[in-house]
Protein backbone atom coordinates (compact mmCIF):
# COMPACT_ATOMS: atom_id res chain seq x y z
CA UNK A 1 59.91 175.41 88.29
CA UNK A 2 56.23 176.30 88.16
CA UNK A 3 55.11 178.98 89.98
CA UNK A 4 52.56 178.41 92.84
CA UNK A 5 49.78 181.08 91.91
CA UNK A 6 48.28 182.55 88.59
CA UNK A 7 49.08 186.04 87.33
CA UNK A 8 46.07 187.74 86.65
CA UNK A 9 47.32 190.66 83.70
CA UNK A 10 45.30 193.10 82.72
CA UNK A 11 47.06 194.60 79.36
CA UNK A 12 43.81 194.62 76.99
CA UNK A 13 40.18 196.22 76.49
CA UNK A 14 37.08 194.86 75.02
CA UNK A 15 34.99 197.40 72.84
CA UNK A 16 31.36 196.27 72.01
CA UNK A 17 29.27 198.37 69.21
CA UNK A 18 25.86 198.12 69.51
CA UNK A 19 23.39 199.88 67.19
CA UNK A 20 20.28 200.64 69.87
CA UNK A 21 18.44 202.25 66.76
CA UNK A 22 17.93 199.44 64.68
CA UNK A 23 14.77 197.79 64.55
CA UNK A 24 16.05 194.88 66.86
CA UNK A 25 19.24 196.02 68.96
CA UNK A 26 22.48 195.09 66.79
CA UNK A 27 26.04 194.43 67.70
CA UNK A 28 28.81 194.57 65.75
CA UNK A 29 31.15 191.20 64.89
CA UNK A 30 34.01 190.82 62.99
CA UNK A 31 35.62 187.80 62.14
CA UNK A 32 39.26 186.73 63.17
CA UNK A 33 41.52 185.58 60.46
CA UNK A 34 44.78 185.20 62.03
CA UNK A 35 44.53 183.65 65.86
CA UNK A 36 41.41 182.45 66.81
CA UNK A 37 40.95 181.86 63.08
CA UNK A 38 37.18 182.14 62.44
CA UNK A 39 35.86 183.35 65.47
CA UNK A 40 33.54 185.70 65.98
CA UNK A 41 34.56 188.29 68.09
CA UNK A 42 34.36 192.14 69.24
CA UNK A 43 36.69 194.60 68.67
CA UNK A 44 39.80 193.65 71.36
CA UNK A 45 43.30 194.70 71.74
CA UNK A 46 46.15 195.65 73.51
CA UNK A 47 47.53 198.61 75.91
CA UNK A 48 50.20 200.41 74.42
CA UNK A 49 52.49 201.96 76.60
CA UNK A 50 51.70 204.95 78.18
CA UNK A 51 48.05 204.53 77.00
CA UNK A 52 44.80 204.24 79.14
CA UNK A 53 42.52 201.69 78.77
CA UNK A 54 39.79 204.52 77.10
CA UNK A 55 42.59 205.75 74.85
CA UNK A 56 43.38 201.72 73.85
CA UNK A 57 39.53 201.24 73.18
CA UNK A 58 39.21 204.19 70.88
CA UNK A 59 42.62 203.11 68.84
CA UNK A 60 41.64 199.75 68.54
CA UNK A 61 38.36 200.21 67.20
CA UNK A 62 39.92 203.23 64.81
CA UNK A 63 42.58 200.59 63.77
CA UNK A 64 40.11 197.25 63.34
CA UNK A 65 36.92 199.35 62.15
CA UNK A 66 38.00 202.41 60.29
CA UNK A 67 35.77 204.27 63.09
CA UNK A 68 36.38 207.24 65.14
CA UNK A 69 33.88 207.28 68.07
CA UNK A 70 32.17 210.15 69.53
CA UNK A 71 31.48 208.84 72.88
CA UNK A 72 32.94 205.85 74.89
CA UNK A 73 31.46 204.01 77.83
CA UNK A 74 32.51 201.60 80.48
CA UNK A 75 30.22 199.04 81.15
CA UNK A 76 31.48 198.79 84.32
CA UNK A 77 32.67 195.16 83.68
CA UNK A 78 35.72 192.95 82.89
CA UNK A 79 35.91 190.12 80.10
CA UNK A 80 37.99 187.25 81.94
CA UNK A 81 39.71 184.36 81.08
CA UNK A 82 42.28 181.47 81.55
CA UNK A 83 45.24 181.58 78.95
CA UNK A 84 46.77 178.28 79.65
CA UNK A 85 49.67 178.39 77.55
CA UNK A 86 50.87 181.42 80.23
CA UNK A 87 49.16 180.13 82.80
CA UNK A 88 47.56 183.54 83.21
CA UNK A 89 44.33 185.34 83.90
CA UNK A 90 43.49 187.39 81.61
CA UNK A 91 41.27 190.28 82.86
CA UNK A 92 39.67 193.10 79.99
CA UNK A 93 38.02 196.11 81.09
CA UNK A 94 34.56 196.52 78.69
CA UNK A 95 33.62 199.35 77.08
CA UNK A 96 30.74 200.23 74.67
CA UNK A 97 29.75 202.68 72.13
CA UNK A 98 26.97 203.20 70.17
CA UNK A 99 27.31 203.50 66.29
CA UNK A 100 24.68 202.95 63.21
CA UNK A 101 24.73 200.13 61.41
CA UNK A 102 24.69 202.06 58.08
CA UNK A 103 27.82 203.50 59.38
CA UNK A 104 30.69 202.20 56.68
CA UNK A 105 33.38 199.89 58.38
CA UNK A 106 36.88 199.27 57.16
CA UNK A 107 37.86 195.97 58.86
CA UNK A 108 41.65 195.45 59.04
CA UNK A 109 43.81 192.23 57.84
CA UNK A 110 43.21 190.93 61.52
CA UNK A 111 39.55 189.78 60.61
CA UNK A 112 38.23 188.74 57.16
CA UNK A 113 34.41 189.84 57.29
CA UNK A 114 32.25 191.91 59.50
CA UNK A 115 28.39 191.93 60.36
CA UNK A 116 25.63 193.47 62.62
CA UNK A 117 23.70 190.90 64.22
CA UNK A 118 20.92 190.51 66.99
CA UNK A 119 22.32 190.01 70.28
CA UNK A 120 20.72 186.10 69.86
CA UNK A 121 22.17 185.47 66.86
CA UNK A 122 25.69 187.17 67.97
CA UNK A 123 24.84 184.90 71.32
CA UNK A 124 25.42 181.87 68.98
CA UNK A 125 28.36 182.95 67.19
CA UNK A 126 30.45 183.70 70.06
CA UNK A 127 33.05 180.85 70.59
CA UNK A 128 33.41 181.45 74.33
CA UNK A 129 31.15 181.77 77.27
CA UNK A 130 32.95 185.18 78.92
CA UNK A 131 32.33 186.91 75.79
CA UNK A 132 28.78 185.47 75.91
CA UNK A 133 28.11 186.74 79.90
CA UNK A 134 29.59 190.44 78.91
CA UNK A 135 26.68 190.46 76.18
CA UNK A 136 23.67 189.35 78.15
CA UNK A 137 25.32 191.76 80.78
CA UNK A 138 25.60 194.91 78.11
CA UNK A 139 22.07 193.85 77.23
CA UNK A 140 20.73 194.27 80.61
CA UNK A 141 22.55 197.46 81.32
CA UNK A 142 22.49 199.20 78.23
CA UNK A 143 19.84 198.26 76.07
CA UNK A 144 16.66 197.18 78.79
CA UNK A 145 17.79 199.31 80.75
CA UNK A 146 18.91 203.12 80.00
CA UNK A 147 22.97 203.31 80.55
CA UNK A 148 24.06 205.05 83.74
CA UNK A 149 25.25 208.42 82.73
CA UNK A 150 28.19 208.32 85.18
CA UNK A 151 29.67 205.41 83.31
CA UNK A 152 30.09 208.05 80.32
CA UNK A 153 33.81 208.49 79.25
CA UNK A 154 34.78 212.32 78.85
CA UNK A 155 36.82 212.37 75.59
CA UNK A 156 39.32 214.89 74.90
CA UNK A 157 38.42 217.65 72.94
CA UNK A 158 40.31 216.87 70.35
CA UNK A 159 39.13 213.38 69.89
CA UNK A 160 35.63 215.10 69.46
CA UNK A 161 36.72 217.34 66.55
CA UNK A 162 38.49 214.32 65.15
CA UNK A 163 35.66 212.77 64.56
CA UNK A 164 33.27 215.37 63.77
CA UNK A 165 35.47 215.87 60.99
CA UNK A 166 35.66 211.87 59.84
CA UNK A 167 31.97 211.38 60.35
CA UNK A 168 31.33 215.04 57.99
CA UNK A 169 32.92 213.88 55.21
């Protein structure tokens, strides 16, 4: 028996890197070679147990970038989408960081290649049009106009020393 409504889970984050330093504003796509084989795509993963969405968005990038971020953002903003084979919705909170594109990247074996492009350029790469709304959105809210500072994630100390120590070395 089919059920008479649709699930809306929320079980993931969406972590955009843009580079607001280079001379055109960058962001930061890998490319998928496992599901969604060749798709462009942002960094995107799942909530462990007992993890927060902020805590998810700084492990997944660690695990599919080699990064360790210094600061964390919500954009205020969910990714959404249909899943039809579960007949769900899925619903991502967003969240943004800024890193350098000179910064080195370590992609894992879920993605083949990486690249900084122009928001128009990523525009055209993306295969679907949620992923293309959060970008004009992040565009709009943190590159035309100056991010709201109360959208700022506190991290942990600990995170902070973390990476101070990664990005010394």
């Amino acid at each position: 028996m089919t059920p008479n409504n649709i699930p809306v889970l929320s079980n993931g984050v969406s972590v955009f890197l843009l580079d607001l330093n280079a001379e055109e504003p960058q962001v930061l796509l890998m490319r998928r070679a496992d599901t969604l084989l060749g798709a462009w795509c942002q960094v995107a993963g799942k909530v462990e147990p007992n993890e927060t969405g902020w805590e998810a968005a700084l492990r997944e990038v660690k695990e599919e970038t080699g990064l360790v971020l210094t600061e964390l953002w919500s954009a205020d903003l969910c990714e959404e989408f249909y899943v039809a084979e579960k007949n769900i919705i899925q619903k991502l909170p967003v969240f943004v960081s800024f890193v350098s594109s000179e910064t080195p990247i370590t992609i894992n074996e879920e993605h083949d290649a990486y690249q900084w492009f122009s928001f128009d350029d990523a525009m055209e790469l993306f295969s679907f049009p949620g992923q293309r709304r959060v970008l004009e959105y992040l565009q709009a809210e943190f590159v035309t106009r100056k991010a709201s500072p109360h959208l700022r994630i506190e991290l942990p100390t600990q995170q902070n020393e973390d990476a101070s120590e990664v990005l010394s070395s």
